[in-house]
PDB file of N, CA and C in Angstrom:
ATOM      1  N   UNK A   1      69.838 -62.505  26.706  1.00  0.00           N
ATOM      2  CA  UNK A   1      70.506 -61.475  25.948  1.00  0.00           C
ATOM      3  C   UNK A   1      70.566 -60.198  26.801  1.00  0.00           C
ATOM      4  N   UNK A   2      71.714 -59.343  26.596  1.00  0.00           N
ATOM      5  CA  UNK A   2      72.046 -58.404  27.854  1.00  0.00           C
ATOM      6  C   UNK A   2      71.370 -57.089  26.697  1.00  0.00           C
ATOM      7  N   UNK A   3      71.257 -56.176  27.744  1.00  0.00           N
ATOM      8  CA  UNK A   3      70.170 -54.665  26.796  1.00  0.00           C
ATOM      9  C   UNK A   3      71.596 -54.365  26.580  1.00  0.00           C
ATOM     10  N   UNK A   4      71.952 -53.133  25.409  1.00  0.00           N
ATOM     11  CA  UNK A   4      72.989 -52.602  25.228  1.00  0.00           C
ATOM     12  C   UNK A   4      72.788 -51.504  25.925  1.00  0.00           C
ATOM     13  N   UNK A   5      74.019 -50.869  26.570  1.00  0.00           N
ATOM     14  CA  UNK A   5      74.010 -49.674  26.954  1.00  0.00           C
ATOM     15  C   UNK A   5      75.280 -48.849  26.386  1.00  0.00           C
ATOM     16  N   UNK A   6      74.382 -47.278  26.297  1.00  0.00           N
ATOM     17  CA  UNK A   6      75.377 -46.329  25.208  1.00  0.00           C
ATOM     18  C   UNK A   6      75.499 -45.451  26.076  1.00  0.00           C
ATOM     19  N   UNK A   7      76.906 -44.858  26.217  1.00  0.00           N
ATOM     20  CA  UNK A   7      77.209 -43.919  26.653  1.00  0.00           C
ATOM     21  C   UNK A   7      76.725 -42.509  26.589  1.00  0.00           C
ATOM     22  N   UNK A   8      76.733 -41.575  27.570  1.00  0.00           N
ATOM     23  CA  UNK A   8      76.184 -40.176  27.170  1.00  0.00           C
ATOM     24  C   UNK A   8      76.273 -39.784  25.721  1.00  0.00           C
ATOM     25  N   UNK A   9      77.600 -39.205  25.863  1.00  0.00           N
ATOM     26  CA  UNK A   9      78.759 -38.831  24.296  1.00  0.00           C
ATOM     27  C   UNK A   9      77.652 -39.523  23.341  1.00  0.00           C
ATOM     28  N   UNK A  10      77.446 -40.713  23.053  1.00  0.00           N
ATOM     29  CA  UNK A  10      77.029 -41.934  22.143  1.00  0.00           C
ATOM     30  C   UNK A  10      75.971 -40.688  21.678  1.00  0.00           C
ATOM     31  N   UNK A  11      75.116 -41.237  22.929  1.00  0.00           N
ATOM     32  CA  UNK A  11      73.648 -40.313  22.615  1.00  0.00           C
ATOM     33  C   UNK A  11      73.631 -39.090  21.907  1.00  0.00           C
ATOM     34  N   UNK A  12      74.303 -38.307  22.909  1.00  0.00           N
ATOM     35  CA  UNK A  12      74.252 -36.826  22.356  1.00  0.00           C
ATOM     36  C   UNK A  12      74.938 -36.948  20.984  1.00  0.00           C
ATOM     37  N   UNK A  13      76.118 -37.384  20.319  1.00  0.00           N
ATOM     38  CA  UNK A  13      76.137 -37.566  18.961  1.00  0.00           C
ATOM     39  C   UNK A  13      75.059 -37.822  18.088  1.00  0.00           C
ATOM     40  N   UNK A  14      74.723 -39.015  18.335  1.00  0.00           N
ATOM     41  CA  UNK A  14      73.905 -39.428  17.556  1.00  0.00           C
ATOM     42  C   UNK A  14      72.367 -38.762  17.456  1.00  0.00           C
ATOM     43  N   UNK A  15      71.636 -37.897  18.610  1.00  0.00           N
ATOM     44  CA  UNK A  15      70.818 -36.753  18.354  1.00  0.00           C
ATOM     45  C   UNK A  15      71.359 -35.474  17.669  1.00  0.00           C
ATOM     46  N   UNK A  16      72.897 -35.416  17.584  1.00  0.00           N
ATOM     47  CA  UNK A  16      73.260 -33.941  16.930  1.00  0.00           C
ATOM     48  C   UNK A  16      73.195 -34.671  15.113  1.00  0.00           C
ATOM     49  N   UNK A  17      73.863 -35.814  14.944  1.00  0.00           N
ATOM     50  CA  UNK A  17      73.423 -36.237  13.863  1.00  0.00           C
ATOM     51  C   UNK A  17      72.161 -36.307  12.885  1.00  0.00           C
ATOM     52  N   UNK A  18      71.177 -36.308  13.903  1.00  0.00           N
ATOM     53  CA  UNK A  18      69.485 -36.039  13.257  1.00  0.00           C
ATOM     54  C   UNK A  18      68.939 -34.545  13.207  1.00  0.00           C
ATOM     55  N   UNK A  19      69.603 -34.264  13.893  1.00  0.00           N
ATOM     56  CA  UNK A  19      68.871 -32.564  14.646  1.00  0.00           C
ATOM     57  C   UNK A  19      69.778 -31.277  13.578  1.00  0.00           C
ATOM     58  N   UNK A  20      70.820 -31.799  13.850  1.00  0.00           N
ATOM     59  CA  UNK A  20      72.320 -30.293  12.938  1.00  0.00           C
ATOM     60  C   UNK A  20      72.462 -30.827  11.974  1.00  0.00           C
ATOM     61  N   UNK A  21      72.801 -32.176  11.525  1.00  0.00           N
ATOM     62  CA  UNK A  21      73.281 -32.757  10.406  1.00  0.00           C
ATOM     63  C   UNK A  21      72.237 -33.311   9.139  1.00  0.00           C
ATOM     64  N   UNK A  22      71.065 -33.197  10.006  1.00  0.00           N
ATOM     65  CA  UNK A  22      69.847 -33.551   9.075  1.00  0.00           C
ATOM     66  C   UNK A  22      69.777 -34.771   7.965  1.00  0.00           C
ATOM     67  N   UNK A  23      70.234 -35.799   9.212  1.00  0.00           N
ATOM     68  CA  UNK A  23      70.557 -37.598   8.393  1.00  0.00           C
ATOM     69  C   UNK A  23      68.529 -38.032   9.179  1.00  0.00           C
ATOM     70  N   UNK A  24      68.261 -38.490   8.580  1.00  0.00           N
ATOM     71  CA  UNK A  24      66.907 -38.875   8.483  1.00  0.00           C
ATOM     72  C   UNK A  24      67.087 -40.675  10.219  1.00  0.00           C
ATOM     73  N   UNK A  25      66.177 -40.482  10.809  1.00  0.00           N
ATOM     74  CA  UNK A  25      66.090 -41.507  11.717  1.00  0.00           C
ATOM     75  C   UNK A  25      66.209 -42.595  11.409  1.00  0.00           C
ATOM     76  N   UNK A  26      65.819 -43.124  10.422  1.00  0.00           N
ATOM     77  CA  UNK A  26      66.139 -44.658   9.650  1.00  0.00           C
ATOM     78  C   UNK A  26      67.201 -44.453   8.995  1.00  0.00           C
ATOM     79  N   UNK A  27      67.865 -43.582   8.400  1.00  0.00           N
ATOM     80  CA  UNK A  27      69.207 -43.556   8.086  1.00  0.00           C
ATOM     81  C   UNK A  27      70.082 -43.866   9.117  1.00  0.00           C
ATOM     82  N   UNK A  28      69.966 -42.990  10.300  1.00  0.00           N
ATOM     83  CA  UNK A  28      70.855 -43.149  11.240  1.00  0.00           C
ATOM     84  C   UNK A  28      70.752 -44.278  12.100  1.00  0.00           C
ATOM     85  N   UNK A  29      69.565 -45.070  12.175  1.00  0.00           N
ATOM     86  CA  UNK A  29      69.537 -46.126  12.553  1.00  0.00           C
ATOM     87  C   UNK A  29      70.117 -47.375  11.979  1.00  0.00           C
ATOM     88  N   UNK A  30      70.218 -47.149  10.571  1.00  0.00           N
ATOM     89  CA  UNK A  30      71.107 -48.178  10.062  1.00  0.00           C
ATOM     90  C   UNK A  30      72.541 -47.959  10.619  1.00  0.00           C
ATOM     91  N   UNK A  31      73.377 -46.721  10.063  1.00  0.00           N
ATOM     92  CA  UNK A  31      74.465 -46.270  10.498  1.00  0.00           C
ATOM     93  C   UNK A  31      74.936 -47.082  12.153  1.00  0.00           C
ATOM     94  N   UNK A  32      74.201 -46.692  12.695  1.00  0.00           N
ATOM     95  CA  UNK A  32      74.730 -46.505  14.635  1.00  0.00           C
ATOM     96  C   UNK A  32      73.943 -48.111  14.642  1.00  0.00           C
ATOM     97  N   UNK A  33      73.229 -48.666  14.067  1.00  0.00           N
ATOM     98  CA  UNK A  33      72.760 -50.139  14.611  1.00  0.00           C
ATOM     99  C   UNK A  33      71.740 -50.015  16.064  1.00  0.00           C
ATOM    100  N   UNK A  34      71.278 -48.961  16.048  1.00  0.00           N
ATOM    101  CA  UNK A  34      70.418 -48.648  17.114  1.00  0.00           C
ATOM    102  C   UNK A  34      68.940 -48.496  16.310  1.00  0.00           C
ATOM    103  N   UNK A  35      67.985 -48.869  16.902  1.00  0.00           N
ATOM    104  CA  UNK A  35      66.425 -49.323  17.076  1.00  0.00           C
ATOM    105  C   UNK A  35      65.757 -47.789  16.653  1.00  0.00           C
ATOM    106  N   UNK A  36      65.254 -47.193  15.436  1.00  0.00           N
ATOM    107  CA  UNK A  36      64.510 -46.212  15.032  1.00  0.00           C
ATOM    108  C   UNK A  36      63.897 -45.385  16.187  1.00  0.00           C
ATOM    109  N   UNK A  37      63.496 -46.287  17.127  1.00  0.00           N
ATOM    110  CA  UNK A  37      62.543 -46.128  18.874  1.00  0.00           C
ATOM    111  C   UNK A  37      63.043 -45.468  19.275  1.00  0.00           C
ATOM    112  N   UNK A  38      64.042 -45.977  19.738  1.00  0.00           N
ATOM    113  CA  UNK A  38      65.004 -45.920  20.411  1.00  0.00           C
ATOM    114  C   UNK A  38      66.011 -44.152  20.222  1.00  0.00           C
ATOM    115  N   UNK A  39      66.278 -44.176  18.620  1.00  0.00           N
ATOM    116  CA  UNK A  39      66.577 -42.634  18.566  1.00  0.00           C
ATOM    117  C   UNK A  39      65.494 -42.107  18.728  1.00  0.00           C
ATOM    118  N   UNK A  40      64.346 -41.983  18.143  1.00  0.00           N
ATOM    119  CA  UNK A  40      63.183 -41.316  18.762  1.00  0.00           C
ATOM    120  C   UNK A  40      62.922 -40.757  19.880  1.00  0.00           C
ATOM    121  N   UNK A  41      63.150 -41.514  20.799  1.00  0.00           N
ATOM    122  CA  UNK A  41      63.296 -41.263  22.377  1.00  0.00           C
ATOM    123  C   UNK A  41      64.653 -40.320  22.773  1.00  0.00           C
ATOM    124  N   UNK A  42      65.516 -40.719  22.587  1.00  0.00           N
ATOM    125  CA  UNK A  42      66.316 -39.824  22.549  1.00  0.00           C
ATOM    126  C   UNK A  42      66.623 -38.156  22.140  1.00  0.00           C
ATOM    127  N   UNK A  43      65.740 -38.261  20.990  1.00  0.00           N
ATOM    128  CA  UNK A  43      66.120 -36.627  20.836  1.00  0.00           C
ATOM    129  C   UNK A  43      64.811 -36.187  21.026  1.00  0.00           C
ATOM    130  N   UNK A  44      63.476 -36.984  21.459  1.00  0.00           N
ATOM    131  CA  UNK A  44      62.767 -36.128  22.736  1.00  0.00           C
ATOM    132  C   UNK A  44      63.152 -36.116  23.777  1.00  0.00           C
ATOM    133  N   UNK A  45      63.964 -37.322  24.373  1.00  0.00           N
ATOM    134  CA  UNK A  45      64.258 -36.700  25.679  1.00  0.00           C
ATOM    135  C   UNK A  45      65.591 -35.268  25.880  1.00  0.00           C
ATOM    136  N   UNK A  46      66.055 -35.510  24.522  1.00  0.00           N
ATOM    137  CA  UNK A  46      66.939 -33.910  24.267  1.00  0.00           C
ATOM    138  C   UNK A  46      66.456 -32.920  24.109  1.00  0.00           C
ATOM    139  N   UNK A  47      65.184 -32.975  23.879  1.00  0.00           N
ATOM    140  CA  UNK A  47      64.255 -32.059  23.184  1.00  0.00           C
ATOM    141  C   UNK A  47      63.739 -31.782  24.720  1.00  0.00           C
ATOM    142  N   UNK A  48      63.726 -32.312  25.340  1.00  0.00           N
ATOM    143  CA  UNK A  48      62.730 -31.704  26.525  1.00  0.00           C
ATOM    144  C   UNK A  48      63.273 -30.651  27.888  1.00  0.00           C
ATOM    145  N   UNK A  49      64.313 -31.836  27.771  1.00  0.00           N
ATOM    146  CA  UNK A  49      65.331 -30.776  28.645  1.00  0.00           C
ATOM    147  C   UNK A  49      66.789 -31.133  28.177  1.00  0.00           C
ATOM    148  N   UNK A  50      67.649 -30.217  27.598  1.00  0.00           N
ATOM    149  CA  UNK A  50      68.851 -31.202  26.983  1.00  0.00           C
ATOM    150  C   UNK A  50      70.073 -31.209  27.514  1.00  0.00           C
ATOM    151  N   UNK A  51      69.872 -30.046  29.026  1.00  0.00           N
ATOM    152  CA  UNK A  51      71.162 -30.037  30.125  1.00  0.00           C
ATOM    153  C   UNK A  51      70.990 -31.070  30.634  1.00  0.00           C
ATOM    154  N   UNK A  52      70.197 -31.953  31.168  1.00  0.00           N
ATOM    155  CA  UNK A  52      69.446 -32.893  32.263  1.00  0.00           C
ATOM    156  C   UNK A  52      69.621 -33.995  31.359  1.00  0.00           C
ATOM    157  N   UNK A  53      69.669 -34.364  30.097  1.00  0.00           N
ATOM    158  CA  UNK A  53      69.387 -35.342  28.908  1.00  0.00           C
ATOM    159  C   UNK A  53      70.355 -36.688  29.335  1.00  0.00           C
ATOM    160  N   UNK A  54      70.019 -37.923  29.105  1.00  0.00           N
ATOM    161  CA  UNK A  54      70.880 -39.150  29.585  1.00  0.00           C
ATOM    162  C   UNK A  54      71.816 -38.638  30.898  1.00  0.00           C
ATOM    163  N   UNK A  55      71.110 -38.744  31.798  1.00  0.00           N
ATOM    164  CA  UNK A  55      71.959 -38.416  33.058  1.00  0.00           C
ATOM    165  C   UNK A  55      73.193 -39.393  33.456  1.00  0.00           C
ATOM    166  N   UNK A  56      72.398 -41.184  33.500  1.00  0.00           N
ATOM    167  CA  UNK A  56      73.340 -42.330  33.516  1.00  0.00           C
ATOM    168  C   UNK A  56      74.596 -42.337  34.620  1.00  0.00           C
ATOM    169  N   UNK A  57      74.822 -43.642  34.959  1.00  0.00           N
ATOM    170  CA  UNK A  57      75.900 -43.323  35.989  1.00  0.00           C
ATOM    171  C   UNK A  57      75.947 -42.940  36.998  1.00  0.00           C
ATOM    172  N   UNK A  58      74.686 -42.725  38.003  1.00  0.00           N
ATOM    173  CA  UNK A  58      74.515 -42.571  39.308  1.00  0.00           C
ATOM    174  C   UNK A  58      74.138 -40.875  39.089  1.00  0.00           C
ATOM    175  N   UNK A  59      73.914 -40.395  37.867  1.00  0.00           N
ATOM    176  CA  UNK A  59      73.689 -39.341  38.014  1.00  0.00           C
ATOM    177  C   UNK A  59      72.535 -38.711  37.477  1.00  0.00           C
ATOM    178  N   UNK A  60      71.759 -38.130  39.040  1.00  0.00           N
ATOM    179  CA  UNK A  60      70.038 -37.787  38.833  1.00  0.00           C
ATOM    180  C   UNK A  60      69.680 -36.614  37.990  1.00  0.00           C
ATOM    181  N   UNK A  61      68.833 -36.757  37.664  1.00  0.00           N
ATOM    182  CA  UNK A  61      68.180 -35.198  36.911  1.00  0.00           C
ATOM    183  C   UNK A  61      67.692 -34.855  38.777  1.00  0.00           C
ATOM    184  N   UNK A  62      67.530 -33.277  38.608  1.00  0.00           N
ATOM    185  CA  UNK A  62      67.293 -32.626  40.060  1.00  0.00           C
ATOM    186  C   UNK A  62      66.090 -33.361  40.303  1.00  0.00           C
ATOM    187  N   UNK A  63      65.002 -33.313  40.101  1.00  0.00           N
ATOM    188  CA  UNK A  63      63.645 -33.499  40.220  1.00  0.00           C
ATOM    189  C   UNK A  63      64.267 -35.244  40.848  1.00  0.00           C
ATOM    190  N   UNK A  64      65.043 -36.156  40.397  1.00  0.00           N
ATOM    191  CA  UNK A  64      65.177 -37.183  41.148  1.00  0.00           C
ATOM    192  C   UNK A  64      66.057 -36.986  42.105  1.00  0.00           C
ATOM    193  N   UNK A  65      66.714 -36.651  42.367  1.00  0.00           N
ATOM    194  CA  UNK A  65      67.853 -36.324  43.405  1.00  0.00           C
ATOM    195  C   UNK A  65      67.301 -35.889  44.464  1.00  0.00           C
ATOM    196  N   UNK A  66      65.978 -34.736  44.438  1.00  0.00           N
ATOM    197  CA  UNK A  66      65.224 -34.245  45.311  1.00  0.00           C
ATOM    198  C   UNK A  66      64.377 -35.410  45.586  1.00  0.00           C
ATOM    199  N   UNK A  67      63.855 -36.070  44.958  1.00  0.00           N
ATOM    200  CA  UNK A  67      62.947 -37.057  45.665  1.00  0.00           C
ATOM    201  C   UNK A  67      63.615 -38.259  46.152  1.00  0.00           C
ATOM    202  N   UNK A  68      64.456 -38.519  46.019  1.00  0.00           N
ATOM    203  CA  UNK A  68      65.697 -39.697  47.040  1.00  0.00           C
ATOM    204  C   UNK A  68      66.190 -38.840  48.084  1.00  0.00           C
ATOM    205  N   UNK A  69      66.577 -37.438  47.972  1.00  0.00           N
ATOM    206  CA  UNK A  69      66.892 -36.752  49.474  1.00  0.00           C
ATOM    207  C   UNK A  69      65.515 -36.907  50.267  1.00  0.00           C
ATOM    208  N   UNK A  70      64.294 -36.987  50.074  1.00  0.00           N
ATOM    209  CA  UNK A  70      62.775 -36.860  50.417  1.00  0.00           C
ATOM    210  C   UNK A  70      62.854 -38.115  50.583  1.00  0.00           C
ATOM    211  N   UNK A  71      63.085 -39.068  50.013  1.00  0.00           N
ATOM    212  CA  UNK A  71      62.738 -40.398  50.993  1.00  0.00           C
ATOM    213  C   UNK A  71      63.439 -40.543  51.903  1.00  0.00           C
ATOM    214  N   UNK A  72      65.089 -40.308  52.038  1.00  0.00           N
ATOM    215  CA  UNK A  72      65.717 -40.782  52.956  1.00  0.00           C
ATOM    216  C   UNK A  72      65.676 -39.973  54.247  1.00  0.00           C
ATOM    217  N   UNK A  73      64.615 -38.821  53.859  1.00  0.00           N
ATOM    218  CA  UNK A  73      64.473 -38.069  55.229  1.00  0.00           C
ATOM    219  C   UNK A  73      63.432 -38.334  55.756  1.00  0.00           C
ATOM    220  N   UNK A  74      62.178 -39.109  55.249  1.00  0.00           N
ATOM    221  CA  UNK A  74      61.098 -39.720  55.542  1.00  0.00           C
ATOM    222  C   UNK A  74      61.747 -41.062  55.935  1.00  0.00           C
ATOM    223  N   UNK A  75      62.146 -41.821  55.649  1.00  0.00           N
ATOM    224  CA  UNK A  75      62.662 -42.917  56.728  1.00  0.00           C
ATOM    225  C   UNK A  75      63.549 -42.540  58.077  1.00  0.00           C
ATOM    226  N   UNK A  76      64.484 -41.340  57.999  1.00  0.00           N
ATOM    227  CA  UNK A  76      65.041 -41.042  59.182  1.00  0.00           C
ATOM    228  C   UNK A  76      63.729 -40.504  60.121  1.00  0.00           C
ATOM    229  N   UNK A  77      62.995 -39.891  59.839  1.00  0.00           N
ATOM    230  CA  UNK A  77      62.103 -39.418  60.038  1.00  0.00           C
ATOM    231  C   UNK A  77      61.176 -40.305  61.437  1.00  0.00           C
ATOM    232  N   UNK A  78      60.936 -41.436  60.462  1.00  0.00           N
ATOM    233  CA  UNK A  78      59.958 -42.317  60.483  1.00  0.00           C
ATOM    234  C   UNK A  78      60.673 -43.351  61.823  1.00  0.00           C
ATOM    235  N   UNK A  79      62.206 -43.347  61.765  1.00  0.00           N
ATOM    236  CA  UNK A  79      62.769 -44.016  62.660  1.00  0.00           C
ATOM    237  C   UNK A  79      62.821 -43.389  64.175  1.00  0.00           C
ATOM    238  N   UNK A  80      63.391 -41.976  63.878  1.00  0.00           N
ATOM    239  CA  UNK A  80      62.669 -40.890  65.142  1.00  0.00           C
ATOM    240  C   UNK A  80      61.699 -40.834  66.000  1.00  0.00           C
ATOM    241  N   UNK A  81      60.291 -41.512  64.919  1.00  0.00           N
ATOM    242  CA  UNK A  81      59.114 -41.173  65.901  1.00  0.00           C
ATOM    243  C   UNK A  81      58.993 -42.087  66.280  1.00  0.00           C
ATOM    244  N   UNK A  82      59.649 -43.015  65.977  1.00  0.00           N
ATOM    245  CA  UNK A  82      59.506 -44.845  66.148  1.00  0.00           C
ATOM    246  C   UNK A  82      60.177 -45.059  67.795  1.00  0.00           C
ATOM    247  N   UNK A  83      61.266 -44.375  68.202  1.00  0.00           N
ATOM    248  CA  UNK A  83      61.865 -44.189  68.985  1.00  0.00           C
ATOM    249  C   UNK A  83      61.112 -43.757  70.219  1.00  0.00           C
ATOM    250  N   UNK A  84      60.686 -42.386  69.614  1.00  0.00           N
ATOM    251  CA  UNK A  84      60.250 -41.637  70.521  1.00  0.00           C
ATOM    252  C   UNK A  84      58.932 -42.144  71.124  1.00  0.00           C
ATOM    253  N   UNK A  85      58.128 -43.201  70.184  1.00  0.00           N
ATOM    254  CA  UNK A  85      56.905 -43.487  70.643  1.00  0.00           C
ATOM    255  C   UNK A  85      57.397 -44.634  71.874  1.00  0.00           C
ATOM    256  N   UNK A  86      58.618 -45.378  71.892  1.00  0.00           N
ATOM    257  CA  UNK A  86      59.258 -46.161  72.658  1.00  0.00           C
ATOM    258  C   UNK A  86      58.952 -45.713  73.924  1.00  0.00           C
ATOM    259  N   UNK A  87      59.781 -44.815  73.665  1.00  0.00           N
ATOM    260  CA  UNK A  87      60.146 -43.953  75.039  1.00  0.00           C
ATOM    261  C   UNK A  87      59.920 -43.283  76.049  1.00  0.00           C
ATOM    262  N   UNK A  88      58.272 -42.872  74.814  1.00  0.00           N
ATOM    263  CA  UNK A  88      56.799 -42.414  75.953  1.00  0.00           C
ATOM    264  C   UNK A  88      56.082 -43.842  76.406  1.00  0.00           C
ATOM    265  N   UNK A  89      56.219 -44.817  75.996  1.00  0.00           N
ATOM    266  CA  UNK A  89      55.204 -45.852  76.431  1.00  0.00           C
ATOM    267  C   UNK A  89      56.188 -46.414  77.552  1.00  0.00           C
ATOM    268  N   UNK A  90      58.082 -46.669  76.968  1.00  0.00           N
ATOM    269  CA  UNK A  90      58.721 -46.677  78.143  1.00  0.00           C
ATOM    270  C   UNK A  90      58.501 -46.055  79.597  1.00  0.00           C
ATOM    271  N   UNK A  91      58.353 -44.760  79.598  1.00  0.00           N
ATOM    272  CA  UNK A  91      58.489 -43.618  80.710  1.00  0.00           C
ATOM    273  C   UNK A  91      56.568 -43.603  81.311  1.00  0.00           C
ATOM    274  N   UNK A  92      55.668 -44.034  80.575  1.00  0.00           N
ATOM    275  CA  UNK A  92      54.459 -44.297  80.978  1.00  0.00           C
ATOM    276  C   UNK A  92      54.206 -45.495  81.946  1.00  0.00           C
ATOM    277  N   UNK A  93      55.043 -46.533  81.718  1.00  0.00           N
ATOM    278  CA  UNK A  93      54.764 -47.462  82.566  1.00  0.00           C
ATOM    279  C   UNK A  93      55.920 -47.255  83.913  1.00  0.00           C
ATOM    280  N   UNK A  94      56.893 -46.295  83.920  1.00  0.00           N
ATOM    281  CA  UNK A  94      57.574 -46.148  85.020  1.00  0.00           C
ATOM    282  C   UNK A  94      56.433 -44.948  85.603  1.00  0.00           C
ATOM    283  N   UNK A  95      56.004 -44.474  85.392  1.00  0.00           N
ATOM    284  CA  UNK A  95      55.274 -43.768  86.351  1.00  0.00           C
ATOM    285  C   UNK A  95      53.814 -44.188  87.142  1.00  0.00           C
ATOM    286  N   UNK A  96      53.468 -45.344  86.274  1.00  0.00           N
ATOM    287  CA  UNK A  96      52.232 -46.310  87.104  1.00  0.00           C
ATOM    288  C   UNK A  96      52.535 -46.626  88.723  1.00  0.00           C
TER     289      UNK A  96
END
């Protein structure tokens, strides 16, 4: 069985529905056919930060975006010294 996936829009409706409209979580869970949990999670994760909220779609909250720019500069990184350690052990044995 495949997980369902809901669009941003989806989400953010359906937290303005509990939050402005004041329909109760098991109400709206009948309504939308979505898992009581499941809204739960949702309008804490709206609740926590609600510019950043269901990012989805290749698109990071900063705090991840910064730590994928941080890995991929630690592997370039890592390939650099990899090189360079070559190149001294290369140039060490030409001078024996």
């Amino acid at each position: 069985m495949d997980r369902r996936r809901f669009t941003r829009e989806f989400k953010l409706e359906a937290v303005r529905l509990i939050k402005e409209r004041g329909v109760s979580v098991a109400q709206a869970s009948r309504d939308l056919g979505v898992h009581g949990t499941v809204l739960r999670n949702w309008v804490k994760a709206f609740g926590d930060d609600p510019v950043h909220a269901f990012p989805g779609h290749g698109q990071l909250k900063p705090e991840q975006a910064e730590i994928a720019r941080l890995k991929r500069e630690v592997t370039k990184l890592k390939a650099e010294r990899d090189i360079l350690k070559k190149a001294a052990a290369y140039f060490a044995k030409e001078s024996m």
